[in-house]
Protein backbone atom coordinates (compact mmCIF):
# COMPACT_ATOMS: atom_id res chain seq x y z
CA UNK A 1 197.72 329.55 -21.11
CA UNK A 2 198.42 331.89 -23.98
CA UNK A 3 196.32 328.70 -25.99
CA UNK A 4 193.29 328.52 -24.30
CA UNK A 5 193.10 332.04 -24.21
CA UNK A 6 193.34 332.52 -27.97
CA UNK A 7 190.72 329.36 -28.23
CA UNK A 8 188.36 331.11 -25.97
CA UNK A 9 188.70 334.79 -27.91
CA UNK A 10 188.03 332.25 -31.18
CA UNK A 11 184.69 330.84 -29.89
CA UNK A 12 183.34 333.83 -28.89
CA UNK A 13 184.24 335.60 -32.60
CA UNK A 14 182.39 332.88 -33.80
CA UNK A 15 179.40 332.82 -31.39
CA UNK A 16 179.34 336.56 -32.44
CA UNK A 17 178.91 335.72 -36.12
CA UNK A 18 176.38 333.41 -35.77
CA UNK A 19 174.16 335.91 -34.07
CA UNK A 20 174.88 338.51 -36.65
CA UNK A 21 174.22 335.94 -39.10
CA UNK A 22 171.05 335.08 -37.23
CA UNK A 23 169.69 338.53 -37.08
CA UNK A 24 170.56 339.11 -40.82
CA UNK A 25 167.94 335.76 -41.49
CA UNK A 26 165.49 337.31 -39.34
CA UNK A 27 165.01 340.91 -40.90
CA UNK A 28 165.20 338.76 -44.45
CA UNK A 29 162.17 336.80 -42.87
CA UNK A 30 160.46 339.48 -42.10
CA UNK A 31 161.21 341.61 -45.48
CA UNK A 32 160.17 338.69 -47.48
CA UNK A 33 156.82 338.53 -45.57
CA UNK A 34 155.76 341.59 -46.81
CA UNK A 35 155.49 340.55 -50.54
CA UNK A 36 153.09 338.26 -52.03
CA UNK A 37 153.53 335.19 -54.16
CA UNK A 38 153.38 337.07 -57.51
CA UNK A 39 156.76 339.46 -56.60
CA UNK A 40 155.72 342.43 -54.83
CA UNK A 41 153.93 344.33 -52.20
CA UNK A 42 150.32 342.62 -51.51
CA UNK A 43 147.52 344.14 -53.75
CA UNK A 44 145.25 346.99 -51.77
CA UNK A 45 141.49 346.30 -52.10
CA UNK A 46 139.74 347.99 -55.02
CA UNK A 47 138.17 350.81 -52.32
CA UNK A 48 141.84 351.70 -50.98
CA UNK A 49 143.39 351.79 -54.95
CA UNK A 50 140.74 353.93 -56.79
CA UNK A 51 139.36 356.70 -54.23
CA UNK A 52 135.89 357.92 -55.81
CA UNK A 53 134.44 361.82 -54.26
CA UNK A 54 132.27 364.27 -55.02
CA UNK A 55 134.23 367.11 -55.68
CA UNK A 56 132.39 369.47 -56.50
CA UNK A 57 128.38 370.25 -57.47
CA UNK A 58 126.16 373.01 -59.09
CA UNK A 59 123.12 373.16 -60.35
CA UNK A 60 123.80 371.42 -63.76
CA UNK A 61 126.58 368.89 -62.79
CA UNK A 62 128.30 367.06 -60.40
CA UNK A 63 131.99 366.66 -60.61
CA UNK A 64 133.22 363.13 -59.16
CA UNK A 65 136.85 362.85 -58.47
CA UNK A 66 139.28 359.29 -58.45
CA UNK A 67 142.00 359.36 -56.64
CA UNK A 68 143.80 356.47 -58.06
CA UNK A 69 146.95 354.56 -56.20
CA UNK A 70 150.26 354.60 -57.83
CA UNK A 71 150.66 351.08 -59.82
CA UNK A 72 146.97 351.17 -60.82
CA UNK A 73 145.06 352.15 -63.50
CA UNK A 74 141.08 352.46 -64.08
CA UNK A 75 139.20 352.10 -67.13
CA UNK A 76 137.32 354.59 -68.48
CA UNK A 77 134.49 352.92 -70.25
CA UNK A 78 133.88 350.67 -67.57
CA UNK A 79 133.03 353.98 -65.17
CA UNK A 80 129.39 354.40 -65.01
CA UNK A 81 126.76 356.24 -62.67
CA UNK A 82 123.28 355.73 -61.61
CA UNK A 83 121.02 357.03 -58.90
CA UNK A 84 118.34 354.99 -56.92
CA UNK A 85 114.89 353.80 -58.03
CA UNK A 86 113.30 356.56 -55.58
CA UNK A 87 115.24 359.20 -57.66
CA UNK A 88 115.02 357.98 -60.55
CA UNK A 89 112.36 359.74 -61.86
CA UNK A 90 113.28 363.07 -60.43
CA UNK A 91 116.71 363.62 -61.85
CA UNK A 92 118.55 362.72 -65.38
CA UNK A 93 122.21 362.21 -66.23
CA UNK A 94 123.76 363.67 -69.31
CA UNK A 95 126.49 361.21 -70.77
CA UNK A 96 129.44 361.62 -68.49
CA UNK A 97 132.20 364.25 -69.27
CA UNK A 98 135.60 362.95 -69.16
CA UNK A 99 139.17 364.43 -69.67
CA UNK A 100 141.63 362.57 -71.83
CA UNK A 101 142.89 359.24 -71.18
CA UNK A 102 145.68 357.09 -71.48
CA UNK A 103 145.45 354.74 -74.58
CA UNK A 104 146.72 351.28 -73.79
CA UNK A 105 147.27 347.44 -75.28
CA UNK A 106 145.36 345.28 -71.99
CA UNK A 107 146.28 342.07 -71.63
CA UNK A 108 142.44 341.80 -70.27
CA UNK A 109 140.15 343.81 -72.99
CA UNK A 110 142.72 344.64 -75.79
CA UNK A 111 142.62 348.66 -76.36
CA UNK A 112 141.82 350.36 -73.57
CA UNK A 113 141.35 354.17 -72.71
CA UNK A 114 142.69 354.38 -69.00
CA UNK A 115 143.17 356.73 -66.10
CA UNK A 116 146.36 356.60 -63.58
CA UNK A 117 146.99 359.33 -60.38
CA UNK A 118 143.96 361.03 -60.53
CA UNK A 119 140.88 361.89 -62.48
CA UNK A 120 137.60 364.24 -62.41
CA UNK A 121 134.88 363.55 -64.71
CA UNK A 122 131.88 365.71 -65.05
CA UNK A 123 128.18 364.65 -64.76
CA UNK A 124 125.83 366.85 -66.20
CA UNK A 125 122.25 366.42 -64.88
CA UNK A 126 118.57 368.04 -64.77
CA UNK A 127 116.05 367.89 -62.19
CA UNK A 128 112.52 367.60 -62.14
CA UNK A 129 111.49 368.83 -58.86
CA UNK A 130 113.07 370.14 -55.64
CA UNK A 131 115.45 367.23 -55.39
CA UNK A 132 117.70 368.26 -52.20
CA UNK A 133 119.97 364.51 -52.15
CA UNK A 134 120.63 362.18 -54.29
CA UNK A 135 122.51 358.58 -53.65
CA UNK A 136 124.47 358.62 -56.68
CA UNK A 137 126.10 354.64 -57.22
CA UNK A 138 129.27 354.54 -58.95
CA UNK A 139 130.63 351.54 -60.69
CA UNK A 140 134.27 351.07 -61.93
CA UNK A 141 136.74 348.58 -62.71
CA UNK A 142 140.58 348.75 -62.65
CA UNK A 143 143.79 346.36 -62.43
CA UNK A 144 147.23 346.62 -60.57
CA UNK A 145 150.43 346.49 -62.59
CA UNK A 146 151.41 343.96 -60.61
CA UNK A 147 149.20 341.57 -62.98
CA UNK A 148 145.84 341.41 -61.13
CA UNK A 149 142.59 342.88 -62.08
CA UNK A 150 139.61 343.25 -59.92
CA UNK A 151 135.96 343.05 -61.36
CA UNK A 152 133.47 345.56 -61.19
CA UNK A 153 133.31 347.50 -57.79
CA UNK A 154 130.51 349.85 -57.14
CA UNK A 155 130.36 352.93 -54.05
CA UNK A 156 127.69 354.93 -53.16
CA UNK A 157 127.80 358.74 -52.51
CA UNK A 158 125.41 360.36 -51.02
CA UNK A 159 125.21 364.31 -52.73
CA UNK A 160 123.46 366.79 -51.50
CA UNK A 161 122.06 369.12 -54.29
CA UNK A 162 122.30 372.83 -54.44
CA UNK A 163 118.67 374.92 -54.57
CA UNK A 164 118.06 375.22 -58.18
CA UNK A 165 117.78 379.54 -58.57
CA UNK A 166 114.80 380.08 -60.61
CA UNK A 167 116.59 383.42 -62.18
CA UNK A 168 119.05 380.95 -63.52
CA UNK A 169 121.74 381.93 -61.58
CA UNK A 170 124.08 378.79 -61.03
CA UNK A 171 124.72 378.56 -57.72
CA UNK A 172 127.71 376.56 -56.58
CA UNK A 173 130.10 375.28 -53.93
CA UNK A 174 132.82 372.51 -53.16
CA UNK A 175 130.69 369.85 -51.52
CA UNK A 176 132.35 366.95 -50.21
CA UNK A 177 130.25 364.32 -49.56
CA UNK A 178 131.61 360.87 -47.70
CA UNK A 179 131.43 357.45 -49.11
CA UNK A 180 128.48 355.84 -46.96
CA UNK A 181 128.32 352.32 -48.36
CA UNK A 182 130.60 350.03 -50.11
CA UNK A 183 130.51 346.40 -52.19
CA UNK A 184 133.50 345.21 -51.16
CA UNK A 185 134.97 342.10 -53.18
CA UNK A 186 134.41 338.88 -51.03
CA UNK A 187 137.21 336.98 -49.41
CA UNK A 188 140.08 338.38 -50.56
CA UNK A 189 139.19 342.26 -49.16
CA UNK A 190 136.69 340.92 -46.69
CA UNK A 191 136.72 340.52 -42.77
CA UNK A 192 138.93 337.34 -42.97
CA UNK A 193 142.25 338.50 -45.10
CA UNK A 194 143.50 335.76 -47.51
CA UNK A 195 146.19 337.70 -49.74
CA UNK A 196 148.98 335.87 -48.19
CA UNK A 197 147.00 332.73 -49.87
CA UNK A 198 146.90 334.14 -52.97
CA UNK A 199 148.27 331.88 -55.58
CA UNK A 200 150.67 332.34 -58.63
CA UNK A 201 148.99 331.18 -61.83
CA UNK A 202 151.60 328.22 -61.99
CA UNK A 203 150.95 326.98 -58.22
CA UNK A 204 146.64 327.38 -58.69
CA UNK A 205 147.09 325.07 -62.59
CA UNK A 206 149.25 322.77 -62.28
CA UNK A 207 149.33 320.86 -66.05
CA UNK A 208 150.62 317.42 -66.72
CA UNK A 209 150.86 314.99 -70.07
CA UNK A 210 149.06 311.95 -69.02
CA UNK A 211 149.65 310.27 -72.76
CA UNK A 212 152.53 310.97 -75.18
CA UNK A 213 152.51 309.32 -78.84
CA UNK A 214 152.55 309.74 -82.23
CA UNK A 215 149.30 310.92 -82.73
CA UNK A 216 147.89 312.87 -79.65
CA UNK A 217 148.71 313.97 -76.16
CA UNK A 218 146.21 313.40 -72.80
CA UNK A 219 146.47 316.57 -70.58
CA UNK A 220 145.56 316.95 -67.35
CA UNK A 221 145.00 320.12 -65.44
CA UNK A 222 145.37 319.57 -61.28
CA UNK A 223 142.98 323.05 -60.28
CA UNK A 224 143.52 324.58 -56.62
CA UNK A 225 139.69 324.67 -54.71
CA UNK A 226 139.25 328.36 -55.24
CA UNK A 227 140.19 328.57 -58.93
CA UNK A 228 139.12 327.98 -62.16
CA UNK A 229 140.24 328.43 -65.64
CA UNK A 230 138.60 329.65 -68.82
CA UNK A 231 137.94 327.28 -71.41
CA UNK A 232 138.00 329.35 -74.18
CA UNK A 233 141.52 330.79 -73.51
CA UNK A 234 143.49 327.33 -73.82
CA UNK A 235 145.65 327.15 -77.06
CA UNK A 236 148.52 324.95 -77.51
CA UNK A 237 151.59 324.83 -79.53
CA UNK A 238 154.08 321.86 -80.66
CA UNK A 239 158.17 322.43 -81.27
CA UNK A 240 160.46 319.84 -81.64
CA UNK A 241 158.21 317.52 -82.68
CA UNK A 242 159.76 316.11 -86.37
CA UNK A 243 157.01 318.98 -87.88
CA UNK A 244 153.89 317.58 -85.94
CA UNK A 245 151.09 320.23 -85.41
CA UNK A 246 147.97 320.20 -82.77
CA UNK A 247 145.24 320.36 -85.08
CA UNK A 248 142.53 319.67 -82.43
CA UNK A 249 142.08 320.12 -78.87
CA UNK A 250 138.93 318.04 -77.39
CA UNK A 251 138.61 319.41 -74.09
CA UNK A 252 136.39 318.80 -71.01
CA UNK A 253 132.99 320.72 -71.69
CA UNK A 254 133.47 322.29 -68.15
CA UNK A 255 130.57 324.15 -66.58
CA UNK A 256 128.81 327.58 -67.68
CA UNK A 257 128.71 330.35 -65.46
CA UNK A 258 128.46 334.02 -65.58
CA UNK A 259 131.85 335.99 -65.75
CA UNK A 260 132.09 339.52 -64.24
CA UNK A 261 135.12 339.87 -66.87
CA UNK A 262 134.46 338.27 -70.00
CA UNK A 263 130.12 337.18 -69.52
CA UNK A 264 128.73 333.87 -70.22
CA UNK A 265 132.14 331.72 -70.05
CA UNK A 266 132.89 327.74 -69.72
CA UNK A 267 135.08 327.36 -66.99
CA UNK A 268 137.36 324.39 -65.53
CA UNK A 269 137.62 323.76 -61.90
CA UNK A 270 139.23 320.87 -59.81
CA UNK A 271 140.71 318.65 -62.55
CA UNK A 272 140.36 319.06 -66.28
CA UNK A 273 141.63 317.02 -69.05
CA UNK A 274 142.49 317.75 -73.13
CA UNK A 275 142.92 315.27 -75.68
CA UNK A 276 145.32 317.10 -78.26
CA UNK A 277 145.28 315.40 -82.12
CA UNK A 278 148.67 315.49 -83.48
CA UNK A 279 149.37 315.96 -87.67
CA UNK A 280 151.15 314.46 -89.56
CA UNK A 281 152.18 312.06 -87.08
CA UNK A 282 155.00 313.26 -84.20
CA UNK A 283 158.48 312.32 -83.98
CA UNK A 284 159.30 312.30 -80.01
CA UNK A 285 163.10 312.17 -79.69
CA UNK A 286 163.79 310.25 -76.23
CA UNK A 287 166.63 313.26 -75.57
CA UNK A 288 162.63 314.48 -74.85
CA UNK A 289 163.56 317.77 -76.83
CA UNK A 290 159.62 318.10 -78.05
CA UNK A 291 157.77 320.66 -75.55
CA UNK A 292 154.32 321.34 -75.62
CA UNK A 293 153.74 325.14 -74.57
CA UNK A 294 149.91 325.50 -73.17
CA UNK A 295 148.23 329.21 -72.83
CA UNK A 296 146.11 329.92 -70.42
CA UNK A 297 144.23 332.33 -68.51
CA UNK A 298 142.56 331.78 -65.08
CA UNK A 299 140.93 333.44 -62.18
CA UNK A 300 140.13 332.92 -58.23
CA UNK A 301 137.00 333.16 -56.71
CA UNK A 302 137.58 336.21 -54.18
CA UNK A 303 137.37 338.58 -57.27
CA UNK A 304 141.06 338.50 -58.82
CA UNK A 305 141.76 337.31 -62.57
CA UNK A 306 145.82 336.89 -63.95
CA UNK A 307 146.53 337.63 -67.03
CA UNK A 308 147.39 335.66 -69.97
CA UNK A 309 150.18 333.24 -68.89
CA UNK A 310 151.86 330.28 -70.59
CA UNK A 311 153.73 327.80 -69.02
CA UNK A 312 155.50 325.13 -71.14
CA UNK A 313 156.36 320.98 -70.71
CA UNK A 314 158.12 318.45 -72.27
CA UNK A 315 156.89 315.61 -73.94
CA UNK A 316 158.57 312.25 -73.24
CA UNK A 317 159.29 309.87 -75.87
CA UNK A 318 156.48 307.67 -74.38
CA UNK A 319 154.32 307.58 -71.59
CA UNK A 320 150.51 306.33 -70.59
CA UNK A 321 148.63 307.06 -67.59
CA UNK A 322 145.31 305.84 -66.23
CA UNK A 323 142.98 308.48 -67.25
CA UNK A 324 139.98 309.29 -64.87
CA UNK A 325 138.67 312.01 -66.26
CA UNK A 326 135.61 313.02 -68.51
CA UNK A 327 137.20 312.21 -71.80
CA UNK A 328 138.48 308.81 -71.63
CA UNK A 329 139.00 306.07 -69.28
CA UNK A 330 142.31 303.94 -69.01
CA UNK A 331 143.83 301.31 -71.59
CA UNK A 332 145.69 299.42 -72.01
CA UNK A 333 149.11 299.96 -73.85
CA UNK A 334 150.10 296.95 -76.20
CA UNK A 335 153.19 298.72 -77.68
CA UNK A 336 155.89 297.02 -76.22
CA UNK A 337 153.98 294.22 -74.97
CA UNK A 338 154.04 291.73 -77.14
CA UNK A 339 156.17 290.20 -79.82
CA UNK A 340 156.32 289.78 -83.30
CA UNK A 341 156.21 286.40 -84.66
């Protein structure tokens, strides 16, 4: 009796644990669904991370205010303002007046002068008439910590103008003024959500050495729908290799297209190959200790760009793939084929 007692007070310690340990998988679940694929918290949309307002106006100047989310930064020289064509005429900007800025290294533009919590930047201005509004557009570009960067975003305030004294008093006031249109960027901050989608630069290009010899290695890049890469940014580098250098890199031609980053760019989408010339000739160990490290830099089409990233692979001792892409078609391999008379 004692027995089945003591085998009934086991199974339910046990059924006890298993809940416990059940729950503990649950809450992990749930923790874990919070973050996004690159590490952290999902990215907010460039409207939520960099706030723009008019904080204050007077007759000579309007003072615009960011209020900028912690883990984000916005460049300064990429902050402009303009007012519509129906205003155009009536009212001229002074070059903008702004306080001093953080001095970085970007991964994205090189030396940067940046902003981070919060910023106010003067606009002087002069009117030509008894201008009482003005929709003042302001463009601006920023990037995440996290490793994302969004392109150019532009908001439109509407500002209403003080009465211009004609004794040349200056009057003033606080006006706030609300943010009454927006360019969002597609997709990824649009009505349909994606940034549980959101890739990891090593899931969206997914490299692989096609053909491994002495004197060249076939890549081929496998490109998520969605993606691309820049042409331009792929560089290469050879270790382990008995002293063998890449000293070329024929690579697809891609297509042109218009980069809100970086301008008139050749890009790579869907599959991409590069035919890397090897000198003097390599020396592939089969313990397959060469590696082959690739840099690269790509973006996604619902506005986000990674940085620079570099992923690296090793290169067998020997191996040949059919070929389909632009740059060569498949042969075949004679090496071992055949004998020696």
């Amino acid at each position: 009796m004692r027995s089945l007692f003591r085998l009934r007070q086991t199974a339910l310690a046990t059924a006890a644990a298993l809940l416990a340990l059940a729950i503990f998988a649950l809450t992990t679940i749930s923790s874990t669904a919070a973050t996004n694929l690159l590490g952290g918290d999902d990215p907010l949309s460039p409207q939520e991370a960099f706030v723009p307002t008019v904080a204050e106006v007077s007759t000579t100047s309007i003072t615009i205010g960011f209020d900028i989310a912690d883990g984000y930064y916005l460049y300064r020289d990429k902050t402009s303002f303009t007012v519509d064509d129906a205003n155009s005429q009536s009212i001229t900007f002074a070059a903008p007046e702004f306080p001093p800025a953080i001095i970085i290294s970007d991964e994205f533009f090189g030396e940067q002068a940046t902003f981070r919590d919060s910023v106010a930047i003067i606009l002087p201005y002069t009117t030509s008439g008894a201008l009482k509004s003005v929709m003042l557009s302001v463009k601006f570009q920023g990037c995440a910590d996290m490793g994302l960067c969004y392109p150019p975003t532009t908001v439109v305030l509407d500002v209403d103008l003080p009465a211009q004294n004609m004794s040349g008093t200056d009057t003033q006031g606080s006006l706030s003024s609300p943010l009454i249109n927006t360019k969002p960027v597609a997709g990824l901050f649009g009505d349909s959500p994606v940034l549980d989608e959101l890739l990891p630069p090593e899931l969206a290009y997914l490299p692989q050495i096609m053909t491994a010899n002495d004197r060249e290695l076939i890549i081929r890049w496998q490109i998520e729908p969605g993606y691309y890469l820049y042409r331009d940014k792929l560089s290469f580098a050879l270790t382990n290799a008995g002293g063998a250098q890449v000293v070329n890199a024929d690579i697809d031609p891609g297509v042109e297209q218009y980069d809100e980053f970086f301008g008139d760019v050749r890009i790579l989408r869907d599959v991409a190959e590069a035919r890397l010339i090897l000198d003097p000739p390599a020396d592939l160990p089969s313990s397959g200790k060469a590696s082959l490290q690739i840099n690269y830099q790509g973006c996604a089409d619902i506005g986000v760009c990674f940085p620079p990233s570099t992923t690296t692979r090793v290169v067998p001792a020997s191996r040949r793939y059919c070929a389909t892409g632009a740059l060569r078609a498949c042969e075949p391999d004679n090496s071992s084929g055949a004998s020696r008379s």
